[in-house]
Protein backbone atom coordinates (compact mmCIF):
# COMPACT_ATOMS: atom_id res chain seq x y z
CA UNK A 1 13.98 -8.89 -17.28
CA UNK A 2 13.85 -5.32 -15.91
CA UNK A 3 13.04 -5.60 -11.63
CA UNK A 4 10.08 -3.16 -10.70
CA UNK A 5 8.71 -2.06 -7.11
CA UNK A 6 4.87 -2.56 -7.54
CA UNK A 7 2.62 -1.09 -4.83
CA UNK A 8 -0.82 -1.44 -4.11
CA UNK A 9 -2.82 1.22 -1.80
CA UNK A 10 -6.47 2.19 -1.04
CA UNK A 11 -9.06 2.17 1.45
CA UNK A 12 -9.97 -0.22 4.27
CA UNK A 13 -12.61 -2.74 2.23
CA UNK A 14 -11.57 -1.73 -0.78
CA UNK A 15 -9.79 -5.27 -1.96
CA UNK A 16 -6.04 -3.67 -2.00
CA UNK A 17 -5.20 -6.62 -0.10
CA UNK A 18 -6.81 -9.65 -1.62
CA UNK A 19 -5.32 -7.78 -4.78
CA UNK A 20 -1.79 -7.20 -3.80
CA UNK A 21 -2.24 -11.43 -2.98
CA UNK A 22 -3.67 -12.38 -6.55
CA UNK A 23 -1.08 -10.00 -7.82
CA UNK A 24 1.73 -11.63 -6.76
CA UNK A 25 0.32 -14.64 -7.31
CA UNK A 26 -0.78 -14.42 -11.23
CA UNK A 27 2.77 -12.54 -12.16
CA UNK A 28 4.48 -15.53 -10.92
CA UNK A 29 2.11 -17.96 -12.34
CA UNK A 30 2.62 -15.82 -16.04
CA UNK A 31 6.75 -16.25 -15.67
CA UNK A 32 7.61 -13.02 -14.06
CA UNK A 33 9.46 -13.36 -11.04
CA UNK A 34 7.81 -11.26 -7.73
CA UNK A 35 8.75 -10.88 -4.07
CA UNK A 36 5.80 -10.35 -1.57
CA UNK A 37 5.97 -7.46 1.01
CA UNK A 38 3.44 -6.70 3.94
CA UNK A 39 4.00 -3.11 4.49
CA UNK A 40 2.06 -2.74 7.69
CA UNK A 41 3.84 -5.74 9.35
CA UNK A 42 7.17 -2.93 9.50
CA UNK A 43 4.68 -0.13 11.32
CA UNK A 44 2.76 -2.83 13.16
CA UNK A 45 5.29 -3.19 15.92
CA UNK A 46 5.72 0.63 17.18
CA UNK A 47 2.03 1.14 16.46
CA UNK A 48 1.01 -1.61 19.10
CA UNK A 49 3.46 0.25 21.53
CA UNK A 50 1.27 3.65 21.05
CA UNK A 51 -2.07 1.80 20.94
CA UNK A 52 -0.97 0.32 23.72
CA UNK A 53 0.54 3.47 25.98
CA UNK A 54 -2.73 5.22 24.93
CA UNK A 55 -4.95 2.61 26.83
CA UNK A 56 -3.01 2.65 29.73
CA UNK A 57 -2.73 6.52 30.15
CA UNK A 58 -6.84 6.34 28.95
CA UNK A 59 -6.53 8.34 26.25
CA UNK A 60 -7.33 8.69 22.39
CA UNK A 61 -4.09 6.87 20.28
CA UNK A 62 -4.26 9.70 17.76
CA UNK A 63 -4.62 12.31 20.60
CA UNK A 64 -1.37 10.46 21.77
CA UNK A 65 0.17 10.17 18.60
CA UNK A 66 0.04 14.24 18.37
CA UNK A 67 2.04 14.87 21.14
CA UNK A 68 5.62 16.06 20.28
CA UNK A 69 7.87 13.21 22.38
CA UNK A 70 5.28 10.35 20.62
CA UNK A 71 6.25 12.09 16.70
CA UNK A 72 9.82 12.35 18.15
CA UNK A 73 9.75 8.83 18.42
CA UNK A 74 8.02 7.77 15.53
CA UNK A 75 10.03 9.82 13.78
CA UNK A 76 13.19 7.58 15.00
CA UNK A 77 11.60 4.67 14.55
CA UNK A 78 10.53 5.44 10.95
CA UNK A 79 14.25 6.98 9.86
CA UNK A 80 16.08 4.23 12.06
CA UNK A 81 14.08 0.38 12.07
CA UNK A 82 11.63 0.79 9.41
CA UNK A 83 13.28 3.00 6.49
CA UNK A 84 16.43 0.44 6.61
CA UNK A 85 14.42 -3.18 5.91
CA UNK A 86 12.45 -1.65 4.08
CA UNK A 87 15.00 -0.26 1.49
CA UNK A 88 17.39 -3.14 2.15
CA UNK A 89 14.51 -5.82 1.91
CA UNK A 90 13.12 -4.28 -1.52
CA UNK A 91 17.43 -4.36 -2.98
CA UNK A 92 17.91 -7.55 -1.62
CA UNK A 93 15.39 -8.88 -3.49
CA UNK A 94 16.30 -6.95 -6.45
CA UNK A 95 19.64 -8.23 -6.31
CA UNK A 96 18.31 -11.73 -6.19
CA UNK A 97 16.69 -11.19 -9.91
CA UNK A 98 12.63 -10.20 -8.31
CA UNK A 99 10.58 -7.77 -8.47
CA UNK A 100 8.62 -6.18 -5.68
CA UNK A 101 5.06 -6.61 -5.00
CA UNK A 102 4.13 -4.24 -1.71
CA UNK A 103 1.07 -4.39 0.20
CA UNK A 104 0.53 -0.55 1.04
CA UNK A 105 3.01 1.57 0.94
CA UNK A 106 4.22 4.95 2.29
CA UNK A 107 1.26 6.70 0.30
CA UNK A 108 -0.92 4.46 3.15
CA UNK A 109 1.40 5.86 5.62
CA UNK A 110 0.97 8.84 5.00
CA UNK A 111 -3.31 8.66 4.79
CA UNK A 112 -2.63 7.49 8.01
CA UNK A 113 -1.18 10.55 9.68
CA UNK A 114 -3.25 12.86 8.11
CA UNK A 115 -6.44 11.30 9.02
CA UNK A 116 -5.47 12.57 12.37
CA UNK A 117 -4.57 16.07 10.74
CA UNK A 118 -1.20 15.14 10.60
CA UNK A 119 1.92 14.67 8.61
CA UNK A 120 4.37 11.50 9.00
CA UNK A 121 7.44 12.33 10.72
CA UNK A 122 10.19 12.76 8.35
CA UNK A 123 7.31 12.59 5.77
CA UNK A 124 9.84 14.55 3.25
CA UNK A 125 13.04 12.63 4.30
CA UNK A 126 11.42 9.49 3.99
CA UNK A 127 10.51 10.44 0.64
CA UNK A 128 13.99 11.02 -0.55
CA UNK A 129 15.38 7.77 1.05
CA UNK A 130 12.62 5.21 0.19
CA UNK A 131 12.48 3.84 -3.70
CA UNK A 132 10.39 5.43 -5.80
CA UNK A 133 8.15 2.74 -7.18
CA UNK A 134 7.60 1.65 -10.76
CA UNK A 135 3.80 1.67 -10.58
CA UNK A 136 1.44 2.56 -8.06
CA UNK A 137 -2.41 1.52 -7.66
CA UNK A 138 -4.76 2.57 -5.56
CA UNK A 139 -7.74 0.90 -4.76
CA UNK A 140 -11.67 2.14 -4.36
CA UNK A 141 -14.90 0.82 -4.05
CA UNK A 142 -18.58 2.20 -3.52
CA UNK A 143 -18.93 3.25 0.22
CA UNK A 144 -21.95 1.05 0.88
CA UNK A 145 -20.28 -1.94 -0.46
CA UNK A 146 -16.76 -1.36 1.64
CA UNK A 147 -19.43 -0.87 4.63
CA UNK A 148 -21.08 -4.37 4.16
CA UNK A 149 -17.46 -5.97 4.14
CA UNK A 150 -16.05 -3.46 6.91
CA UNK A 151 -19.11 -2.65 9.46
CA UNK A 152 -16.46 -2.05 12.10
CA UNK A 153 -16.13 1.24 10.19
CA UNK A 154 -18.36 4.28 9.68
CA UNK A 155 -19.65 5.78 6.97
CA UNK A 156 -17.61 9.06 7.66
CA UNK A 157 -14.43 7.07 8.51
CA UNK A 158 -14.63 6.22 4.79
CA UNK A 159 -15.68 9.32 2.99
CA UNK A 160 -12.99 10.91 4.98
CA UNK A 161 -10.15 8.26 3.94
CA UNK A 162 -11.64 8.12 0.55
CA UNK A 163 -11.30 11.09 -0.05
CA UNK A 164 -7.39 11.62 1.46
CA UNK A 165 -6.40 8.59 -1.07
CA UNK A 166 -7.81 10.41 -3.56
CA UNK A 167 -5.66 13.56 -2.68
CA UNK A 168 -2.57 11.07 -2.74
CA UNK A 169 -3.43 9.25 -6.21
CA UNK A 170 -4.02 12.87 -7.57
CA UNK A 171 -0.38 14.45 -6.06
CA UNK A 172 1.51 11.52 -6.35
CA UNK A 173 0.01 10.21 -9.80
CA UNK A 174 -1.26 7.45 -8.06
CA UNK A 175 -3.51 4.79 -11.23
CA UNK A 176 -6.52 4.66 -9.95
CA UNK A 177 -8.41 1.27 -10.04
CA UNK A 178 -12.19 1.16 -9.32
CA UNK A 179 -12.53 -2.32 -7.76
CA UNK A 180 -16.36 -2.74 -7.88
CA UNK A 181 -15.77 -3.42 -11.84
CA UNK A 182 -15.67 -7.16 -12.51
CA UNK A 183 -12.15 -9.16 -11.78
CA UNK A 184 -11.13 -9.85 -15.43
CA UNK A 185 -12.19 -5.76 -16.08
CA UNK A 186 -9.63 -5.17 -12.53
CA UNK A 187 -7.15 -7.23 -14.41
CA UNK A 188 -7.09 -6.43 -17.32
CA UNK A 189 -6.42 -2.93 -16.72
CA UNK A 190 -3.69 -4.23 -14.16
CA UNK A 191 -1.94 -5.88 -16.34
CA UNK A 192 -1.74 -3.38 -19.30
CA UNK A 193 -0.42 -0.63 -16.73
CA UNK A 194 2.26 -3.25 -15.20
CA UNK A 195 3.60 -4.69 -18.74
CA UNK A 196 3.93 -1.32 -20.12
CA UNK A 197 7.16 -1.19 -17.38
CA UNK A 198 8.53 -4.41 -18.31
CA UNK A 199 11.15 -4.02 -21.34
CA UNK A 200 10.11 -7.51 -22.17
CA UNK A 201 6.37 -9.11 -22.14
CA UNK A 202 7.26 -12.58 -21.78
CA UNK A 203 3.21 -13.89 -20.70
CA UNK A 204 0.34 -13.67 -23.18
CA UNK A 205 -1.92 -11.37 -21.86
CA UNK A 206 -4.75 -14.04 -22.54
CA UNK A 207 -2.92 -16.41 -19.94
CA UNK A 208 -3.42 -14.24 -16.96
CA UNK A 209 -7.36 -13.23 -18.29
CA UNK A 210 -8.13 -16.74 -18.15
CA UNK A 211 -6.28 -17.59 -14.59
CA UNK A 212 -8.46 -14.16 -13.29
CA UNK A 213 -11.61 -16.28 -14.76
CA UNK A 214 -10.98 -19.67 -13.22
């Protein structure tokens, strides 16, 4: 069976990761075999360190996070810690016969950076040395519905990242999912777009409708 890299983006609220989780879970229920990745937990580490430096020198993270010795550094980080397990954990696992299920991806990354009206460090590098995934999704919802599950956010924080995903599904040809529809709807459409990269559709489509139901 062919290996993939599967990635799952979107806004905060917007289910990518209770998705990317049922995801993972249904494939290997309906006999393909997928490896689970938490993108974020690679960026989490350095981006504590900011968050961090910015509190202590009382100042904005994303004011700090502009400054040319902070991108230096990120920039090092990025090319030198997480580029490296991130390509070798997504082979490794290929090597081992699975594919790749990822929890955000650099698409997120990069909604990230330019949220502060910036790009990633490297941003073009890291292009070339990351694998190009299989199939992408990215995840919306209706902004007063991702604002009853979210409330820590406002309602321009989300227009404004809505609107950068959709700049990254549109350059990047990014499948857009809309994830108010109902689950077996979400799924359905899932799974058509992820067995059309399989050579071979071992699972009935029916099997994974009816696991989305119960």
């Amino acid at each position: 069976m062919k290996r993939i890299l599967l990635t799952l983006s979107g806004t905060h609220g917007s289910g990518k990761s209770t998705n990317a989780g049922k995801c993972y879970y249904l494939l290997n229920r309906s006999g393909f075999k997928f490896s689970y990745i938490r993108h974020q937990d690679l960026l989490d580490p350095f981006g504590f360190i900011v968050r961090r430096t910015a509190r202590i020198l009382h100042v904005e993270p994303s004011k700090l996070e502009s400054l040319r010795p902070t991108r230096v550094a990120w920039s090092l980080y990025l090319l030198f810690i997480y580029c490296p397990i991130l390509v070798g954990g997504i082979r490794l696992r290929h090597l081992l016969g699975y594919s790749v299920v990822s929890d955000r991806y650099l698409f997120d990354l990069m909604v990230g950076f330019r949220d502060n009206g910036m790009k990633v460090p490297s941003e073009l590098l890291l292009m070339r040395l990351l694998p190009h995934p299989d199939i992408s999704f990215v995840f919306d919802a209706p902004e007063q519905r991702i604002l009853m599950d979210r409330p820590e956010h406002t309602a321009e924080f989300i227009r404004k990242e809505q609107f950068l995903y959709r700049q990254i599904a549109e350059e990047f040809h990014l499948i857009k999912v809309n994830t108010s529809d109902p689950a077996l709807i979400v799924w359905n459409h899932l799974l058509v777009q992820i067995k059309k990269v399989f050579e071979d559709s071992v699972p009935a489509e029916s099997m994974i409708l009816q696991q989305v139901v119960n």
